[in-house]
N, C-alpha and C. Protein backbone atom coordinates (compact mmCIF):
# COMPACT_ATOMS: atom_id res chain seq x y z
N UNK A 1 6.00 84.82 -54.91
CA UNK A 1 6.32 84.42 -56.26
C UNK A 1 6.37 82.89 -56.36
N UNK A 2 7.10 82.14 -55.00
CA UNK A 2 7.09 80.66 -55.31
C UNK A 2 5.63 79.88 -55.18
N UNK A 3 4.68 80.68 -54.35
CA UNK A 3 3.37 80.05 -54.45
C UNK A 3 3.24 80.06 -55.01
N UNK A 4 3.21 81.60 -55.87
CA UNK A 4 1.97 81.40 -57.26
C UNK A 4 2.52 80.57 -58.43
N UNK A 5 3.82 80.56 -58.77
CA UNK A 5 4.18 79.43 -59.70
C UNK A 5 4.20 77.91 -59.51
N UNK A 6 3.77 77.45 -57.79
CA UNK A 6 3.72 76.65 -57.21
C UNK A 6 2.28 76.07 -57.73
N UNK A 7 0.74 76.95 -57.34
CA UNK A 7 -0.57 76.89 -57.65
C UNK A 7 -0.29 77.07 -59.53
N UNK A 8 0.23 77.64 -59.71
CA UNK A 8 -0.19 77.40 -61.67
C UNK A 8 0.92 75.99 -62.00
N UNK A 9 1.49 75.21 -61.45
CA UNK A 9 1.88 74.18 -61.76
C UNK A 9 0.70 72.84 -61.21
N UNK A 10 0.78 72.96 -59.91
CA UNK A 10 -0.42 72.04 -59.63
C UNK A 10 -1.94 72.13 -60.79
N UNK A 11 -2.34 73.31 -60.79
CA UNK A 11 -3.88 73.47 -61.73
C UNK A 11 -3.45 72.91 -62.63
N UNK A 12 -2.29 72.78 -63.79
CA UNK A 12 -1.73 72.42 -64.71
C UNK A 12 -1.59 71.10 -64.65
N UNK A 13 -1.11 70.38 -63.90
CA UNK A 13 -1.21 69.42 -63.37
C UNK A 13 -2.01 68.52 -63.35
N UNK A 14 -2.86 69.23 -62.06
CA UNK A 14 -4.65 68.81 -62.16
C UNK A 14 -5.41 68.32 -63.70
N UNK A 15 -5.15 69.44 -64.42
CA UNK A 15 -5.71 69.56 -65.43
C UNK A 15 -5.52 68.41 -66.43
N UNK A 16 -3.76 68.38 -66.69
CA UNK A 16 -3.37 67.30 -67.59
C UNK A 16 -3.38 65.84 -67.01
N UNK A 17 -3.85 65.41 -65.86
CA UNK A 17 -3.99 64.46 -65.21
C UNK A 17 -5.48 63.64 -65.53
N UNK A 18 -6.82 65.11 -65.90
CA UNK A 18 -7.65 64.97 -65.82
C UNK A 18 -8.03 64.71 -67.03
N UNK A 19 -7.33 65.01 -68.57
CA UNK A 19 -7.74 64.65 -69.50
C UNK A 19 -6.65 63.27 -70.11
N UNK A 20 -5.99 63.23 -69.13
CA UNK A 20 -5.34 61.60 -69.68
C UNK A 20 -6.12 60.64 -69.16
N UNK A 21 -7.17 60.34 -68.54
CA UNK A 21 -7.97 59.56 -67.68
C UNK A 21 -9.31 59.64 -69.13
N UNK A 22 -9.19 59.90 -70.03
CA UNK A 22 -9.99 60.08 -70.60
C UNK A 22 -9.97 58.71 -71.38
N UNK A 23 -11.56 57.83 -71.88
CA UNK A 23 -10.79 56.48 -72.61
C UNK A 23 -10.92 55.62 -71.83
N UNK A 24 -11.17 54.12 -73.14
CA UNK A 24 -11.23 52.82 -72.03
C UNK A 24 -9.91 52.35 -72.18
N UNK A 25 -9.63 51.26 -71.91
CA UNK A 25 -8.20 50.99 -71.80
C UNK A 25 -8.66 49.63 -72.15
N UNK A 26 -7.86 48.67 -73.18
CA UNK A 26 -8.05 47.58 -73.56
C UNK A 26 -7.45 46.83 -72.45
N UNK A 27 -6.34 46.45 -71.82
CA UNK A 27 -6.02 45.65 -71.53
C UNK A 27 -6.30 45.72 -69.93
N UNK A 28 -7.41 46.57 -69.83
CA UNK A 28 -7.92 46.39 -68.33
C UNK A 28 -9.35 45.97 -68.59
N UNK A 29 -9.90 45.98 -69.43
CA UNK A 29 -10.84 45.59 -69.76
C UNK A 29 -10.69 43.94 -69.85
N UNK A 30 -9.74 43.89 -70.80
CA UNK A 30 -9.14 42.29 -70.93
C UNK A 30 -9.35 41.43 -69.58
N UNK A 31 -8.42 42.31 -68.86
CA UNK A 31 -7.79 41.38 -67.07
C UNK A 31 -9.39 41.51 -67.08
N UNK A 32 -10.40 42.13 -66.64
CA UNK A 32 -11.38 41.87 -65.64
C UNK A 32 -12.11 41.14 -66.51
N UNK A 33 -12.49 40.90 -67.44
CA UNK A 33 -13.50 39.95 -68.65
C UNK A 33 -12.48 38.56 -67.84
N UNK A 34 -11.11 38.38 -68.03
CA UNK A 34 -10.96 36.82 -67.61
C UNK A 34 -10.51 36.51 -66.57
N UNK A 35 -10.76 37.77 -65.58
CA UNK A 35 -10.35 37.49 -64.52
C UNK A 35 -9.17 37.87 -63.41
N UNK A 36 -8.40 37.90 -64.88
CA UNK A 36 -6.78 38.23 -63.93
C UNK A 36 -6.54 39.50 -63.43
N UNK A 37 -7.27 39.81 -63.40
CA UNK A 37 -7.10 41.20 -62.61
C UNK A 37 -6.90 41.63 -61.12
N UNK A 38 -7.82 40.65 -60.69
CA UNK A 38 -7.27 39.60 -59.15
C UNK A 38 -5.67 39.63 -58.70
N UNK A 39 -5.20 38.63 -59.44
CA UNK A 39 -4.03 38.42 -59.61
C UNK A 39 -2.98 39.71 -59.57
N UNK A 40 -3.39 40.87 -60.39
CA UNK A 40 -2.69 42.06 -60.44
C UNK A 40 -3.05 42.47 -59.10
N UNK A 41 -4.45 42.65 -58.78
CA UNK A 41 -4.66 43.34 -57.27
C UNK A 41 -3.74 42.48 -56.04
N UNK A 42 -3.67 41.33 -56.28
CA UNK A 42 -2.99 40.50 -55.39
C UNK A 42 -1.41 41.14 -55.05
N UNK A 43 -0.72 41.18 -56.11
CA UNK A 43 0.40 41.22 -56.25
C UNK A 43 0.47 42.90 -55.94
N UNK A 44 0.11 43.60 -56.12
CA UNK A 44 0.41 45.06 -55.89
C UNK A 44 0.14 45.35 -54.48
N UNK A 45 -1.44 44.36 -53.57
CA UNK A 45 -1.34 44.69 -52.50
C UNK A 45 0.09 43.47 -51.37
N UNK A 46 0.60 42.50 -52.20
CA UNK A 46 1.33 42.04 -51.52
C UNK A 46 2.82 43.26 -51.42
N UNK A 47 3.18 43.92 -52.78
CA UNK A 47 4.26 44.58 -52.72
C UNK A 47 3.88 45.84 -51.46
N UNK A 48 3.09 46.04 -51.40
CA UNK A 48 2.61 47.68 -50.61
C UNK A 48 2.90 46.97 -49.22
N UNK A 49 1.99 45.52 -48.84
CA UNK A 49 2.37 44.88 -47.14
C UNK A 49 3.78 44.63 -47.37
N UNK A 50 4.59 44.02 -47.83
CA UNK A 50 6.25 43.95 -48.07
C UNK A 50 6.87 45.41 -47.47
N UNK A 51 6.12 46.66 -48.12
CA UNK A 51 7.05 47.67 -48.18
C UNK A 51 6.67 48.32 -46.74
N UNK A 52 5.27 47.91 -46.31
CA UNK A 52 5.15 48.49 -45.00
C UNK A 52 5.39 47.76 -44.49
N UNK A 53 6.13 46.33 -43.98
CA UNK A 53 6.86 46.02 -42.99
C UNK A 53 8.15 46.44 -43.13
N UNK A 54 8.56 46.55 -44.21
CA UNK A 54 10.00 46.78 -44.29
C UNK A 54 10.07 48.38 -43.60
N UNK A 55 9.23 49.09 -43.72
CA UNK A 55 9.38 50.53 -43.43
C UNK A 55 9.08 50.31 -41.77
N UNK A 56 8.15 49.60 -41.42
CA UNK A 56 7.74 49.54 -39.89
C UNK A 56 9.04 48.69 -39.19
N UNK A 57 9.89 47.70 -39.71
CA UNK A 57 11.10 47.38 -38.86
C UNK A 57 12.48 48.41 -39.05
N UNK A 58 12.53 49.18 -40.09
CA UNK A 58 13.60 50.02 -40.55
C UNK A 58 13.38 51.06 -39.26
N UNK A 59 12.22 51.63 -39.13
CA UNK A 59 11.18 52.33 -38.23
C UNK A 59 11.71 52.33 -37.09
N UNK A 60 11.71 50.82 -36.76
CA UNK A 60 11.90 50.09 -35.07
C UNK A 60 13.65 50.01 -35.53
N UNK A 61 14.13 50.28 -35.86
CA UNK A 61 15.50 49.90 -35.60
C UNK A 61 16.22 51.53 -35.67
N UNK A 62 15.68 52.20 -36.45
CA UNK A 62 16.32 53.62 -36.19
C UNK A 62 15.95 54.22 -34.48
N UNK A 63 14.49 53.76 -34.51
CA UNK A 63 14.24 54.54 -33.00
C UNK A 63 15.18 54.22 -31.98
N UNK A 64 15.65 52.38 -32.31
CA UNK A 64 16.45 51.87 -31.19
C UNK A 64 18.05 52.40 -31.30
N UNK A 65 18.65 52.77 -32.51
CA UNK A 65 19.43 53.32 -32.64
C UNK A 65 19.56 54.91 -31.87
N UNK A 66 18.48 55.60 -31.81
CA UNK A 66 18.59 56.73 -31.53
C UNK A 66 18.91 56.58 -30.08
N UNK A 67 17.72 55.93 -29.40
CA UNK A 67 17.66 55.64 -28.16
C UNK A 67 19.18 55.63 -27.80
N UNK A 68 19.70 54.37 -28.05
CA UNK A 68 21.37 53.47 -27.86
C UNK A 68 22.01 55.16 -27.65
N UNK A 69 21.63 55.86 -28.69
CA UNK A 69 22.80 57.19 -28.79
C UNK A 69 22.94 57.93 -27.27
């Protein structure tokens, strides 16, 4: 019973995912006509390296914790 309401939520899902993608989007159109769109890619891939070091020393300090135990 929990699969199958599991699979008719995902298809549902799928589905409404697939018709919101529908459409141009003005203000992405905007960024790449002058450019700044760079700038957005910049900054989103700096937050993602931020969050994977922070996760790769959190990482290294639980293992050493465990170890210590």
């Amino acid at each position: 019973m929990n699969k199958t309401l599991l699979i008719i939520a995902l298809t549902w899902l799928t589905n409404f995912a697939a018709f919101a993608q529908s459409g141009d989007v003005e203000m992405a159109t905007g960024l790449r006509s002058s450019g700044k769109i760079w700038v957005v890619v910049l900054v989103v891939l700096t937050l993602f390296i931020g969050l994977f070091i922070y996760m790769f020393t959190l990482d290294r300090k639980i293992k050493k914790l465990e170890k210590d135990k």
